[in-house]
Protein backbone atom coordinates (compact mmCIF):
# COMPACT_ATOMS: atom_id res chain seq x y z
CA UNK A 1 129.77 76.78 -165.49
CA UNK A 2 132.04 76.53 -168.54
CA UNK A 3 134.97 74.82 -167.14
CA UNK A 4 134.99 71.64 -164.89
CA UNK A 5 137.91 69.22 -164.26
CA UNK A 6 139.68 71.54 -166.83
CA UNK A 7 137.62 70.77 -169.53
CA UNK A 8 136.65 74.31 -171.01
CA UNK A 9 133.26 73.12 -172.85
CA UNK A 10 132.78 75.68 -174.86
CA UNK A 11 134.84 77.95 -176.90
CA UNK A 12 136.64 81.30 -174.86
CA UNK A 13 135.43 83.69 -177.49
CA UNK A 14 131.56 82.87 -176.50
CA UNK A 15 132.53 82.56 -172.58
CA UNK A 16 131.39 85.80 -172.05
CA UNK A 17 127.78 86.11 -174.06
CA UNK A 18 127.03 82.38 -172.43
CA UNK A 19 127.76 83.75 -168.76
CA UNK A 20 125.38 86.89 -169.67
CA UNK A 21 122.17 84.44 -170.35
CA UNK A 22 123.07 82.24 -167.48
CA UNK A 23 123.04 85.86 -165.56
CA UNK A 24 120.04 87.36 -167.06
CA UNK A 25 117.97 84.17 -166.92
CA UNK A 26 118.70 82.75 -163.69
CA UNK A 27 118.74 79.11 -164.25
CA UNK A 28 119.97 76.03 -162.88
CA UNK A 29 123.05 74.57 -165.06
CA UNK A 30 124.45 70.78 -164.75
CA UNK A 31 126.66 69.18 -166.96
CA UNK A 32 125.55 65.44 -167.19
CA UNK A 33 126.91 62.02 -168.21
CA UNK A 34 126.12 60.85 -171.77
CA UNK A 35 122.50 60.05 -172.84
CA UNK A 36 122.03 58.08 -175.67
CA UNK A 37 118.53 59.54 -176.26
CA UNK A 38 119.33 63.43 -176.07
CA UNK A 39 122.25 65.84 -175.63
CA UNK A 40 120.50 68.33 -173.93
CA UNK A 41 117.54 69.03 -171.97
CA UNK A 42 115.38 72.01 -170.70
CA UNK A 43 112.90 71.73 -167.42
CA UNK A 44 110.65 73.95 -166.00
CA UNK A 45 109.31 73.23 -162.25
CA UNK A 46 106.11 75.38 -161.82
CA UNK A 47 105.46 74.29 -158.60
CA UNK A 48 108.86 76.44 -157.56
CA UNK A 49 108.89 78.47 -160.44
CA UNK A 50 112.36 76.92 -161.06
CA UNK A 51 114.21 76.54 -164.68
CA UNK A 52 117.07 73.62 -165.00
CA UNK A 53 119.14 72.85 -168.52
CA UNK A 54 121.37 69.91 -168.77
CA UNK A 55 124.14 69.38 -171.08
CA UNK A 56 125.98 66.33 -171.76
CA UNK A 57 129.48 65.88 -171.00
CA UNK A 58 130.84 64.02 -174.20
CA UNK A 59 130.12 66.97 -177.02
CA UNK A 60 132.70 69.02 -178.29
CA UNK A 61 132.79 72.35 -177.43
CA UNK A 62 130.69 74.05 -180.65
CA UNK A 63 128.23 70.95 -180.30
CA UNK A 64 127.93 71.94 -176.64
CA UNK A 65 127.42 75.56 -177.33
CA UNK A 66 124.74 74.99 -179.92
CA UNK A 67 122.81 72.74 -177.49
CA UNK A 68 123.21 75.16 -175.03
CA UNK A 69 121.67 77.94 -177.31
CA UNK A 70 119.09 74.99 -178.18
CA UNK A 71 117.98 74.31 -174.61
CA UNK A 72 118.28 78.83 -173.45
CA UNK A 73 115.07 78.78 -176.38
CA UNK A 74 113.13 76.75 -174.54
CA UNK A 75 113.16 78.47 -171.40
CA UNK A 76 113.00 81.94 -173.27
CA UNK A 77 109.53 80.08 -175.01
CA UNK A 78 108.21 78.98 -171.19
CA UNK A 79 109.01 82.74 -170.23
CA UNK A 80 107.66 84.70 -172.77
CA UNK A 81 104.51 82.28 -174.03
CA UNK A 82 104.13 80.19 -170.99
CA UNK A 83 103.37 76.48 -171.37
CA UNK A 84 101.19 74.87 -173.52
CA UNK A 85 102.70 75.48 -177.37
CA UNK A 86 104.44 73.27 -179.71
CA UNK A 87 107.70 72.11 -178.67
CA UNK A 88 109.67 72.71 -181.51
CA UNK A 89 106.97 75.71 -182.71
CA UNK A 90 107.54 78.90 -184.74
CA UNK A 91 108.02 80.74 -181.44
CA UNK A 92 110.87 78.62 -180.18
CA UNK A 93 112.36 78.56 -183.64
CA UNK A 94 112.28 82.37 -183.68
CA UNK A 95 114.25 82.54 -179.83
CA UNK A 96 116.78 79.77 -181.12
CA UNK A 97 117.65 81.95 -184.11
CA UNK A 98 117.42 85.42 -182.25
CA UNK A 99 120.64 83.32 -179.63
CA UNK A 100 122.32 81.73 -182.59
CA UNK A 101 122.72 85.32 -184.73
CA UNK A 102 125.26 86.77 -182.18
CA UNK A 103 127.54 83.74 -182.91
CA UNK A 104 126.95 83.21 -186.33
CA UNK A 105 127.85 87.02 -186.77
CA UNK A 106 130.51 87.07 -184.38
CA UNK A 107 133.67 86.30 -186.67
CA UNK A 108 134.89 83.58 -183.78
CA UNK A 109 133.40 80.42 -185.93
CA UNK A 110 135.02 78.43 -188.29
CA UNK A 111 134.74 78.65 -191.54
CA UNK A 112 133.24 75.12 -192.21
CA UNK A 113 130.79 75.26 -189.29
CA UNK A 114 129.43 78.75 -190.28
CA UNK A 115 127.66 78.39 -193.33
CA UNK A 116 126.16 75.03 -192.23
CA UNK A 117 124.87 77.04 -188.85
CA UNK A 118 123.59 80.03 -191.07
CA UNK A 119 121.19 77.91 -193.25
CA UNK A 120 120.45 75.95 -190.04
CA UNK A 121 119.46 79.07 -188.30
CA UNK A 122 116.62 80.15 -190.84
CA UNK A 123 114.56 76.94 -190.07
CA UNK A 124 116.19 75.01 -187.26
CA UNK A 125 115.05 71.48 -186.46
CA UNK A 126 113.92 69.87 -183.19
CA UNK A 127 117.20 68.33 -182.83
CA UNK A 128 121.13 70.10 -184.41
CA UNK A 129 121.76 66.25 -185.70
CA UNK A 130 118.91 65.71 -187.90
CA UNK A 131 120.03 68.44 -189.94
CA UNK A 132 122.84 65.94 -191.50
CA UNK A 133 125.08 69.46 -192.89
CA UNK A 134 124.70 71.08 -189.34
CA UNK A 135 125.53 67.32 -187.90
CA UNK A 136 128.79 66.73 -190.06
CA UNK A 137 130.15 70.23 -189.67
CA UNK A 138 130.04 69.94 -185.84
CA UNK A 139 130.83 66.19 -185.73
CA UNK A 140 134.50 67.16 -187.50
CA UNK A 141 135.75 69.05 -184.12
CA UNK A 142 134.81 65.97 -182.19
CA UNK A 143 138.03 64.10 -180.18
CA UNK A 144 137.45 60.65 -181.95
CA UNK A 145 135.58 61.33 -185.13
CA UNK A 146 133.81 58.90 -186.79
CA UNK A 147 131.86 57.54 -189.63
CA UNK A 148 128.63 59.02 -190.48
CA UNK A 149 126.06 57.05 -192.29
CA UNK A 150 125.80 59.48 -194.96
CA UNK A 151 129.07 58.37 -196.58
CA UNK A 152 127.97 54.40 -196.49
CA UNK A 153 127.49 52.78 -199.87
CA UNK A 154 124.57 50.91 -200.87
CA UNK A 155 124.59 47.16 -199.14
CA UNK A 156 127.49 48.34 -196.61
CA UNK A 157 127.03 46.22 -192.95
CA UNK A 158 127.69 48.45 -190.10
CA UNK A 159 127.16 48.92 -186.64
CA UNK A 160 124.67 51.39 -184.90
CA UNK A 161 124.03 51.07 -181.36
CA UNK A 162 125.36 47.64 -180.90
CA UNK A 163 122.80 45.97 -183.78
CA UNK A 164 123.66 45.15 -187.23
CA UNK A 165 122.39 47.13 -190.27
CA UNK A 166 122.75 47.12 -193.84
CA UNK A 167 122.55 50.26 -196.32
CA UNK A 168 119.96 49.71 -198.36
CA UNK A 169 118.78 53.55 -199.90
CA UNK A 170 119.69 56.90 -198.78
CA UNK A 171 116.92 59.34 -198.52
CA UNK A 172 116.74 63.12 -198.11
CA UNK A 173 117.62 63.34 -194.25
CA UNK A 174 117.31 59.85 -193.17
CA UNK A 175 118.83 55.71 -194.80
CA UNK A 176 116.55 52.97 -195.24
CA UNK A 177 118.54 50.07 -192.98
CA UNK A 178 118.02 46.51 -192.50
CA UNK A 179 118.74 45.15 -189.29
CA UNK A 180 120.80 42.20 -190.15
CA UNK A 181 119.18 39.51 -187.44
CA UNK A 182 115.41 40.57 -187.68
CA UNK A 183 115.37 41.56 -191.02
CA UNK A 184 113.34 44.56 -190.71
CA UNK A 185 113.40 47.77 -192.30
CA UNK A 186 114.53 51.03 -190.12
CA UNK A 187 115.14 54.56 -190.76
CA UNK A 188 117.86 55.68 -189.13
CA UNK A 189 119.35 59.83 -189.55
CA UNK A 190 122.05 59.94 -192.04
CA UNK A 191 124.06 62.12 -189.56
CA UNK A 192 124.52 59.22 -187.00
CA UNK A 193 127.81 57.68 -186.52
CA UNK A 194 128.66 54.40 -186.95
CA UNK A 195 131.08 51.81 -187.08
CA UNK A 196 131.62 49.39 -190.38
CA UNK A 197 131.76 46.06 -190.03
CA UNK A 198 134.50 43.89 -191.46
CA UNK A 199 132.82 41.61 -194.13
């Protein structure tokens, strides 16, 4: 589960409490291809009583951990509540915390990444990049980096998703953007990565 085509996807020092959920839980595991939409994903089959998480391929190893712990609270939510609550709800914030204390406590993370998962951890959010502190501390151990829209200036073009945008006003989790061609107003996380466009 943690390595494949020696890629080691998460960290060693957490190899051993991830095998223990995958053990206790019993689920099915695939690492996936890159979806633009999501980096994880949690199913539950009740016709066969079956539980499947998905992972992406392209996160670095804490971002894949954290997702991992992300997608474990869902299934611990269908187990112990059954079906039928809030997605993001009070009970799957209090599983997510109760699998992201271990690590948090553990010693193993670094320094830059642990403070931003602590305050994370007391209210997290439906998804680890809208919280733009969580989203910058993990996006510094990815392979290629990149420029977040957080540290654009006012009236800066860039690039999101193949469209152009402009910066217009930066907001307390999200940027107000206009797209360049249809002139429209968007607002678009301040922890996504983009590209700046030579003016």
């Amino acid at each position: 589960m943690a390595k494949e085509n020696n890629k080691l996807y998460i960290p060693d020092e957490f190899l051993e409490y991830i095998s223990r959920i995958h053990l206790d839980l019993q689920f099915h595991f695939k690492v996936t291809r890159r979806r633009l939409t999501k980096a994880g994903d949690y199913r539950y089959n009740p016709r066969t009583g079956s539980h499947t998480i998905t992972i992406n391929e392209n996160l670095n190893q804490w971002a894949f951990l954290v997702t991992y712990l992300h997608e474990v609270a869902h299934m611990k939510v269908q187990l112990n509540y059954g079906s039928g609550l809030k997605h993001h709800g009070e009970e799957w914030k209090a599983e997510f915390r109760k699998l992201l204390l271990p690590v948090i406590s553990s010693g193993h993370v670094p320094d830059n990444l642990v403070g931003a998962l602590a305050a994370y951890a007391r209210n997290p959010k439906a998804s680890s990049w809208s919280d733009p502190r969580l989203a910058r501390a993990l996006q510094e151990f990815d392979e290629y980096g990149g420029t977040q829209l957080y540290d654009l200036d006012h009236g800066v073009s860039f690039r999101f998703k193949g469209q152009s945008y402009t910066m217009m006003e930066k907001r307390r989790t999200r940027a107000l953007c206009m797209h360049e061609l249809s002139q429209r107003r968007y607002l678009i996380s301040m922890a996504a990565v983009v590209e700046i466009e030579n003016n």
